[in-house]
Protein backbone atom coordinates (compact mmCIF):
# COMPACT_ATOMS: atom_id res chain seq x y z
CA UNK A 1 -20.21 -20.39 -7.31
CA UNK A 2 -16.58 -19.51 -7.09
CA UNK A 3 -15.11 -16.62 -9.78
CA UNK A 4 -12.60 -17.89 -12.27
CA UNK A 5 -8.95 -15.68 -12.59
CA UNK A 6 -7.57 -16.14 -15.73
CA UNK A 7 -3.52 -15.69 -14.95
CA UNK A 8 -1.49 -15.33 -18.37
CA UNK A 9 2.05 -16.35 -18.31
CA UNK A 10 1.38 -18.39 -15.55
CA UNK A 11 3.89 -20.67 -16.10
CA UNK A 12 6.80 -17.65 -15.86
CA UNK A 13 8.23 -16.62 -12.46
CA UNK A 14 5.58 -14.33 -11.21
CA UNK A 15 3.03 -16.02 -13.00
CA UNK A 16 4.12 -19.32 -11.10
CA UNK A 17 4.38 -17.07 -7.87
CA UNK A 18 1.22 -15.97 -8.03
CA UNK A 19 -1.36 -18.86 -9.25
CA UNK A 20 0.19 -20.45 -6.07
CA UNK A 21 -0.43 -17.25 -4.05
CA UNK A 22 -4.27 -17.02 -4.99
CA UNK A 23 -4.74 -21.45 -4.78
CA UNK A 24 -3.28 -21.17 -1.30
CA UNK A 25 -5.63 -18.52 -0.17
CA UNK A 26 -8.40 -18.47 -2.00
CA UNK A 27 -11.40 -21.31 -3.55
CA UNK A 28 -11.38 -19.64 -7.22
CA UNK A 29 -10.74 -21.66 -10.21
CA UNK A 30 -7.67 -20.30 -11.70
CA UNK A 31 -6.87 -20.95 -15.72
CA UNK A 32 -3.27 -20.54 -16.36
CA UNK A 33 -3.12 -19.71 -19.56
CA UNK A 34 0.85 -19.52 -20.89
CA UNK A 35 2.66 -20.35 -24.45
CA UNK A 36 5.25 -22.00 -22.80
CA UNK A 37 7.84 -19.80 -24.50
CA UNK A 38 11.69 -20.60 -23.48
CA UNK A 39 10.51 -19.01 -19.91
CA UNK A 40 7.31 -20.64 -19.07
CA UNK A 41 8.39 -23.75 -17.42
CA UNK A 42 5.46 -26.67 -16.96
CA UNK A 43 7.66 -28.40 -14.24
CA UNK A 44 6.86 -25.38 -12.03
CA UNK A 45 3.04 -26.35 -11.04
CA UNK A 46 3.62 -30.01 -11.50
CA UNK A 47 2.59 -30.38 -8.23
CA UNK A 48 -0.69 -28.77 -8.83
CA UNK A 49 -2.17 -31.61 -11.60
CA UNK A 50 -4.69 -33.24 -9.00
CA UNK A 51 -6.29 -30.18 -7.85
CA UNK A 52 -9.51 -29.28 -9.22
CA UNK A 53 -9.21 -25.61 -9.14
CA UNK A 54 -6.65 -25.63 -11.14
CA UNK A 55 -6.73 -25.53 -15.03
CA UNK A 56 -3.47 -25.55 -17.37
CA UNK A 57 -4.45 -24.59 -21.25
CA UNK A 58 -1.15 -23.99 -23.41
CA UNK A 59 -1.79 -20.85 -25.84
CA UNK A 60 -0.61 -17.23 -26.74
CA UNK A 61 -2.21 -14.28 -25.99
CA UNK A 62 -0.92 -12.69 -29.66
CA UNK A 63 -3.48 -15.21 -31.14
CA UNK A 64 -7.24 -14.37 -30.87
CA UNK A 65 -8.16 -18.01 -31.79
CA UNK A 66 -6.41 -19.35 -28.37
CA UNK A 67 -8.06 -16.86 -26.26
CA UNK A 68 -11.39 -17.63 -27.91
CA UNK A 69 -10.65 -21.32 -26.83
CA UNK A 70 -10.14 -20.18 -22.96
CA UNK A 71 -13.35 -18.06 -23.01
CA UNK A 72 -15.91 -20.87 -23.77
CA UNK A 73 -16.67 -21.00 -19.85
CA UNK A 74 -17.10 -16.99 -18.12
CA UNK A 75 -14.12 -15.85 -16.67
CA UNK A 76 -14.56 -12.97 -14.14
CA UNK A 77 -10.80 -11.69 -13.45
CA UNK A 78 -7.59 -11.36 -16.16
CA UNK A 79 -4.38 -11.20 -14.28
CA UNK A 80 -2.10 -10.48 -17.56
CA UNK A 81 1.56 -11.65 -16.90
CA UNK A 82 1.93 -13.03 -19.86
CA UNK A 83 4.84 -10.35 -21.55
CA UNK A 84 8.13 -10.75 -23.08
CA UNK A 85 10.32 -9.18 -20.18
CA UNK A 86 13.62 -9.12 -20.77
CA UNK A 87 15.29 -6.31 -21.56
CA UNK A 88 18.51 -8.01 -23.21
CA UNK A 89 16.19 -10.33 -25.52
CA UNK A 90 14.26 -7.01 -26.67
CA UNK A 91 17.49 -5.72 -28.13
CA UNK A 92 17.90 -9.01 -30.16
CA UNK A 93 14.49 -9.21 -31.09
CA UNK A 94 12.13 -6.12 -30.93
CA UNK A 95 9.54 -7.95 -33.31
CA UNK A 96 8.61 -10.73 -30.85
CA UNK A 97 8.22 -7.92 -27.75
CA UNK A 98 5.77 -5.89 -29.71
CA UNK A 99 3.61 -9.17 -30.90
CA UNK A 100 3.66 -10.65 -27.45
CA UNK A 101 3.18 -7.34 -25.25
CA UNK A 102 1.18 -4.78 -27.53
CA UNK A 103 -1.06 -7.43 -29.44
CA UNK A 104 -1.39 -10.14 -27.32
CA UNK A 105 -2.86 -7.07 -24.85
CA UNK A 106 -5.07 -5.81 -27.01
CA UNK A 107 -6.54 -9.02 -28.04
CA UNK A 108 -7.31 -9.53 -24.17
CA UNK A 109 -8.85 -6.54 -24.18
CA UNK A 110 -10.95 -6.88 -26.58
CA UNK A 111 -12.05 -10.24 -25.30
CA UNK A 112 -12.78 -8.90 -22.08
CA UNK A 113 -15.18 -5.79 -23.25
CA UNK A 114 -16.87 -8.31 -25.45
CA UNK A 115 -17.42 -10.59 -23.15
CA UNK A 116 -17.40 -8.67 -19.78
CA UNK A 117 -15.77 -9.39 -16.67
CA UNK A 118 -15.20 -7.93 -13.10
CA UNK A 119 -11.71 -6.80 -13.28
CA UNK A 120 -8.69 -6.35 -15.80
CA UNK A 121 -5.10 -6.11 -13.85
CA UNK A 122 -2.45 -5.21 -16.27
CA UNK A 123 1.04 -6.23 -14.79
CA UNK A 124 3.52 -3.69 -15.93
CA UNK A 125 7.04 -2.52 -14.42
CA UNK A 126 8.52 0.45 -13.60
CA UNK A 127 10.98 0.55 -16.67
CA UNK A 128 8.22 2.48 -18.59
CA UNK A 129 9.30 5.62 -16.27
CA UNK A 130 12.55 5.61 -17.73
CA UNK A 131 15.62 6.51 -15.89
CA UNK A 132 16.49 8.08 -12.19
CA UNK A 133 19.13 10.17 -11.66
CA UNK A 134 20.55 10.58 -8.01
CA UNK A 135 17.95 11.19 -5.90
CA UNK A 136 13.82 10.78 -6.16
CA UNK A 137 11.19 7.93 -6.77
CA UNK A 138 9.04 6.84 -9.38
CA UNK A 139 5.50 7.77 -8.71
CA UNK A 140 2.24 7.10 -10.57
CA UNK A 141 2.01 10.04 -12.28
CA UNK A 142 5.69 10.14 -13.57
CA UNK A 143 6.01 10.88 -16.70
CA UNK A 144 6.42 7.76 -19.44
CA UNK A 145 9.69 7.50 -20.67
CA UNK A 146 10.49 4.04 -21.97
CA UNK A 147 14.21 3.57 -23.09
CA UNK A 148 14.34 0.34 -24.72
CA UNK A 149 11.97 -2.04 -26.83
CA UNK A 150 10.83 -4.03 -23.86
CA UNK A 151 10.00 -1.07 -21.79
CA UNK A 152 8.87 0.92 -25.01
CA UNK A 153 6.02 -2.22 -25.53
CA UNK A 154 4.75 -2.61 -21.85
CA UNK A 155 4.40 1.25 -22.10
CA UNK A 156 2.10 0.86 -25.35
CA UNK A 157 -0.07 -1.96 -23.61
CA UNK A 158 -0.44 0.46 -20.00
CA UNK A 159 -1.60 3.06 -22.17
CA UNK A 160 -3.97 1.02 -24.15
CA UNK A 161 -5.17 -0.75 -21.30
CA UNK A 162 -6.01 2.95 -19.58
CA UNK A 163 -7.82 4.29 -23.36
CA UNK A 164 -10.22 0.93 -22.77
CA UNK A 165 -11.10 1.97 -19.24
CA UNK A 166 -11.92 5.84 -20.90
CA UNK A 167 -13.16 4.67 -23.70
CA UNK A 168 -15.26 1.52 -22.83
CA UNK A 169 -15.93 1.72 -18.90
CA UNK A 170 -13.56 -1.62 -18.26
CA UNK A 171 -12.75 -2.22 -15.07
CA UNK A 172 -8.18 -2.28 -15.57
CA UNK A 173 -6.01 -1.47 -13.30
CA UNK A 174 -2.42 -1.17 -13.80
CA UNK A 175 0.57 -2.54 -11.52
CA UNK A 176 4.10 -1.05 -11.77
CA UNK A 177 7.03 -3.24 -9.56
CA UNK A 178 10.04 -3.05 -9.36
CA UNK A 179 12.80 -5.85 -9.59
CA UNK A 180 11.89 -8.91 -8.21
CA UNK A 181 13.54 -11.62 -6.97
CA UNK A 182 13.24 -15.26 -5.27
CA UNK A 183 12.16 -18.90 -6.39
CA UNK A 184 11.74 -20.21 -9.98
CA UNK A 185 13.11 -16.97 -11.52
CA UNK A 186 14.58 -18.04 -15.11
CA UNK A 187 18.27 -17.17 -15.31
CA UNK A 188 18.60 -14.45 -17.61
CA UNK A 189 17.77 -12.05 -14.29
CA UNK A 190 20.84 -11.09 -12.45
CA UNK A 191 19.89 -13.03 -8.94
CA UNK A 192 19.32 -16.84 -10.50
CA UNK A 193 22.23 -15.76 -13.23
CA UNK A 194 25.00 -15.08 -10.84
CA UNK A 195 23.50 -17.66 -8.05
CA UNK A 196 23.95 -19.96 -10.64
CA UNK A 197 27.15 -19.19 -12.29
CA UNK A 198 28.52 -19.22 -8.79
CA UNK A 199 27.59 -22.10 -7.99
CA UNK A 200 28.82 -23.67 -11.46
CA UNK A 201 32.11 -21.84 -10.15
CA UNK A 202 31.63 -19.77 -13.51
CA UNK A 203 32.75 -16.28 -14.18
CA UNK A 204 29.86 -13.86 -13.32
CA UNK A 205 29.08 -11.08 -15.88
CA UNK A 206 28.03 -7.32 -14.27
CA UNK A 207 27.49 -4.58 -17.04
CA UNK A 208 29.64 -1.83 -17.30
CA UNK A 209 30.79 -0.41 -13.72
CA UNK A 210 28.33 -2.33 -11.78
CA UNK A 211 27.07 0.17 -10.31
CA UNK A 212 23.03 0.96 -11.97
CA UNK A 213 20.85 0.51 -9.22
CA UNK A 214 17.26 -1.12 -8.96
CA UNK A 215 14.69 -1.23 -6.29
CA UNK A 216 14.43 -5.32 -5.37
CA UNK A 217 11.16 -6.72 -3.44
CA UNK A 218 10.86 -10.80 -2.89
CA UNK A 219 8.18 -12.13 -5.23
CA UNK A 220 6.17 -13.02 -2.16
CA UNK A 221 5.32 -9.21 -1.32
CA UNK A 222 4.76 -8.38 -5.59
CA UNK A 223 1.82 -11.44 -5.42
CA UNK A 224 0.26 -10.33 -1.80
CA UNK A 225 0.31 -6.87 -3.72
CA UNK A 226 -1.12 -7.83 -6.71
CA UNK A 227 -4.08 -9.62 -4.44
CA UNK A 228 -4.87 -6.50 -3.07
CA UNK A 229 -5.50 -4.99 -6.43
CA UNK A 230 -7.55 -7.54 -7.42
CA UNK A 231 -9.62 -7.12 -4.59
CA UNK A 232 -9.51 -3.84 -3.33
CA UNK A 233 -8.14 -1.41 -6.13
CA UNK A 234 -9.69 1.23 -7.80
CA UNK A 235 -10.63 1.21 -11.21
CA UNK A 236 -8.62 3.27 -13.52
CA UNK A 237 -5.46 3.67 -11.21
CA UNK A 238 -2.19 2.66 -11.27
CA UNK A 239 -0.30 1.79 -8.21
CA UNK A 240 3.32 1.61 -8.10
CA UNK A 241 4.42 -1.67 -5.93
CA UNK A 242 8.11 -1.78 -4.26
CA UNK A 243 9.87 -2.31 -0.84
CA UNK A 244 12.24 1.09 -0.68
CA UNK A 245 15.49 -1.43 -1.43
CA UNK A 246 17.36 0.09 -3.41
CA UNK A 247 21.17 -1.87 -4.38
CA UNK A 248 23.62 -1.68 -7.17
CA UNK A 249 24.19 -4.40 -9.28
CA UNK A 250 27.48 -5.19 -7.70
CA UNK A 251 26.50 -5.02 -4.44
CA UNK A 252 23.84 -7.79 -5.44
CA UNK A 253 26.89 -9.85 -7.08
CA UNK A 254 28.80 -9.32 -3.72
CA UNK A 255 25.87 -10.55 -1.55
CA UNK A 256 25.43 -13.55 -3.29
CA UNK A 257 28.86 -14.61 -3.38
CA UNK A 258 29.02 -13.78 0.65
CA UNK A 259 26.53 -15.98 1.02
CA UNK A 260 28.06 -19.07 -1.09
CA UNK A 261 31.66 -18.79 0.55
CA UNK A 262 32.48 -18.09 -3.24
CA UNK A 263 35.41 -15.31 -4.45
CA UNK A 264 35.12 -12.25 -5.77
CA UNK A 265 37.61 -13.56 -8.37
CA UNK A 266 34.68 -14.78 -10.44
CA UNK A 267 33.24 -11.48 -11.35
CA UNK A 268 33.66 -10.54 -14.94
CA UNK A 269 32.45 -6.95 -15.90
CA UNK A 270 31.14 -6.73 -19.52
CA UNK A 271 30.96 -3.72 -22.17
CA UNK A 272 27.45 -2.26 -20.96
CA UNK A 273 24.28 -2.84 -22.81
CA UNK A 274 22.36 0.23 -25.17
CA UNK A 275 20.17 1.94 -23.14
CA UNK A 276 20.92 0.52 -19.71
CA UNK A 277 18.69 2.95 -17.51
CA UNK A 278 20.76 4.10 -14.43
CA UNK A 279 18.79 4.27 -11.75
CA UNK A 280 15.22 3.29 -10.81
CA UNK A 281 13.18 3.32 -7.11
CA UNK A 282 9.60 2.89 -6.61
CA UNK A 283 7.61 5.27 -4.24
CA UNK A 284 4.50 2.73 -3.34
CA UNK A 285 3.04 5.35 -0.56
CA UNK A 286 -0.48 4.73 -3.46
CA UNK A 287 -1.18 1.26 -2.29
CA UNK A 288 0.18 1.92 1.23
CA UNK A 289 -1.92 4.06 2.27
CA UNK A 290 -4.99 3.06 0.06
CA UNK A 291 -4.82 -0.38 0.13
CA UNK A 292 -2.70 -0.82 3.30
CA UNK A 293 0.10 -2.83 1.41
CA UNK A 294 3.35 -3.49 3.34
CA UNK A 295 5.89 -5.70 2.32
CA UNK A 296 7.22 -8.43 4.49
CA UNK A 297 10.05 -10.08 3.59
CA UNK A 298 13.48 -8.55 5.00
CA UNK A 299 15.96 -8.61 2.01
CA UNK A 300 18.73 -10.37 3.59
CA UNK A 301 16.49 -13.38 4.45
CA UNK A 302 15.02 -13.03 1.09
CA UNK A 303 18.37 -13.37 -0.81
CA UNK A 304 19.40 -15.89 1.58
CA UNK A 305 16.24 -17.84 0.88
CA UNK A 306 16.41 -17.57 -2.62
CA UNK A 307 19.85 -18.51 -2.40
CA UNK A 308 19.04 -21.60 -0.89
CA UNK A 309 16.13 -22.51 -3.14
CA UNK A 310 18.21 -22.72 -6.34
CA UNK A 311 20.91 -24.76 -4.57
CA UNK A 312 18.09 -26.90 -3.18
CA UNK A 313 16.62 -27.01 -7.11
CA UNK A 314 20.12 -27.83 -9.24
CA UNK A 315 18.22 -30.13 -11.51
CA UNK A 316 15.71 -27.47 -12.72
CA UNK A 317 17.85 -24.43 -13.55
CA UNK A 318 20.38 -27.25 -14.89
CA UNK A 319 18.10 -28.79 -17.35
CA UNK A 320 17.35 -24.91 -18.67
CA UNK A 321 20.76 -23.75 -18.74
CA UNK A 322 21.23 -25.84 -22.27
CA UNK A 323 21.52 -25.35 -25.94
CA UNK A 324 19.52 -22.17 -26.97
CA UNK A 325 20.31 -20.43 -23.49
CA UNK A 326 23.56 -21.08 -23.96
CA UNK A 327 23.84 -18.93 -27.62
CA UNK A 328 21.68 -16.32 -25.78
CA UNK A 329 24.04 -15.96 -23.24
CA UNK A 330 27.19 -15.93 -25.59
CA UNK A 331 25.42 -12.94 -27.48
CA UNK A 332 24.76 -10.87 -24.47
CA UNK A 333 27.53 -11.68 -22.26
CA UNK A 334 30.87 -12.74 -24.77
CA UNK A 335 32.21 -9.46 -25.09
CA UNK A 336 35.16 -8.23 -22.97
């Protein structure tokens, strides 16, 4: 009989990513389990509404009563992307980051060690290492250093995730990537926010000099990753996931508007945003050379692909780019 994966937040980007990922390799049942918050998008796995495998129940992981719902029938592997992840929203609104990414953990927790399952992959990001400066990588053993709500709250849920495997024998492991990038990315992200506003011919906003840097890997590598966990890693590790690409945030800006024919007129820098970490890189030699993990996706392709996707998909980042998003966006990005 095949297993069934319970993916949370399957309806965000990764999420989306990755229930497609596993349905195109695999014959598990999948339940994607998501609240459908302002980033969980329905429209994303329309296509998938006439397979069999495939399950769709609307809930939040914050409330024990809808996970109770979703473990009626066994479920053998939790793939937990369900998280608010944005660090801009987290300074708005801490509350909602600590319901949603410390609770709503726990309570999957403790569902799992009641009822038992094969494996628990917590899906975390390297922002709970803090800030680089110059030179180095982030490696598993780094030490914590979360400088913001949203990175303060996925550090809480890693750490409680870890005392259950300790304390209770659960089988969790923990995933730490780095930025990602590529197709149905909501756009509040950098990429889809600038590939967008270019192609809107609208100003593009870059935070203070434009020059913090992040480590970027194509969705596509994060899910093959995260499949190798699932199948291969070892409880009560962590392993850091990356693709040694490390780019400032203008230089990301400057790609994209290479790529559209558009002018560097358009970029806007803003006054920066509290706690803006300066640096981060990923050292992934952990699941290299234990789980033989190698990204595949060149980044110029990648951005070029991506590129191409959202100019492909106008009508579904245009029917999100609307009334709340837009008062978001004033917030964050109004200031001169």
């Amino acid at each position: 009989m095949a297993e069934t994966i319970l993916i949370t937040g399957g309806c965000g980007f990764i999420g989306t990513n990755f229930v497609r990922h596993m349905l195109e390799r695999y014959d598990y049942n999948v339940i994607n389990f998501d609240k459908l918050t302002y980033a969980g998008n329905m429209e994303n796995l329309k296509d998938l509404d006439g397979d069999g495998r495939y399950t769709f129940v609307r809930g939040d992981i914050a409330s024990m009563a809808d996970i109770e719902r979703v473990f009626e029938k066994p479920v053998d592997v939790i793939v937990n992307f369900a998280a608010e992840s944005h660090v801009d929203r987290s300074i708005l609104d801490p509350d909602t980051f600590i319901r949603t990414n410390i609770n709503g953990t726990f309570n999957l927790l403790e569902m799992a060690r009641k009822t038992g399952l094969r494996r628990f992959v917590q899906i975390s990001t390297d922002e709970v290492y803090g800030s680089l400066g110059d030179s180095g990588a982030f490696r598993e053993d780094t030490p914590l250093s979360p400088n913001s709500p949203y990175s303060a709250s996925k550090t809480a849920a890693d750490i409680l995730a870890m005392a259950y495997f300790k304390t209770y024998g659960m089988p969790v492991v923990i995933t730490r990537c780095s930025n990602n990038y590529g197709p149905y990315q909501f756009p509040e992200k950098l990429i889809p926010l600038i590939i967008t506003n270019a192609l809107a011919d609208t100003e593009l906003p870059v935070y203070g000099d434009g020059l913090n840097v992040r480590d970027w890997i194509h969705v596509k590598d994060h899910c093959a990753a995260i499949d190798l966990v699932v199948h291969k890693g070892e409880e009560g590790n962590v392993y850091n996931i990356g693709a040694s690409n490390e780019r400032t945030n203008i230089e990301i800006v400057e790609l994209v508007l290479e790529i559209l024919g558009k002018p560097r007129s358009l970029i806007r820098y803003v006054k920066d945003r509290p706690g803006h970490d300066r640096r981060y890189a990923i050292d992934s030699g952990k699941i290299t050379q234990r789980l033989d993990y190698k990204p595949s996706v060149n980044f110029s392709e990648g951005m070029r692909d991506t590129v191409e996707w959202y100019v492909k998909n106008k009508g579904w980042w245009e029917r999100i780019k609307t009334g709340a998003y837009l008062d978001y966006y004033e917030k964050m990005y109004g200031n001169r």
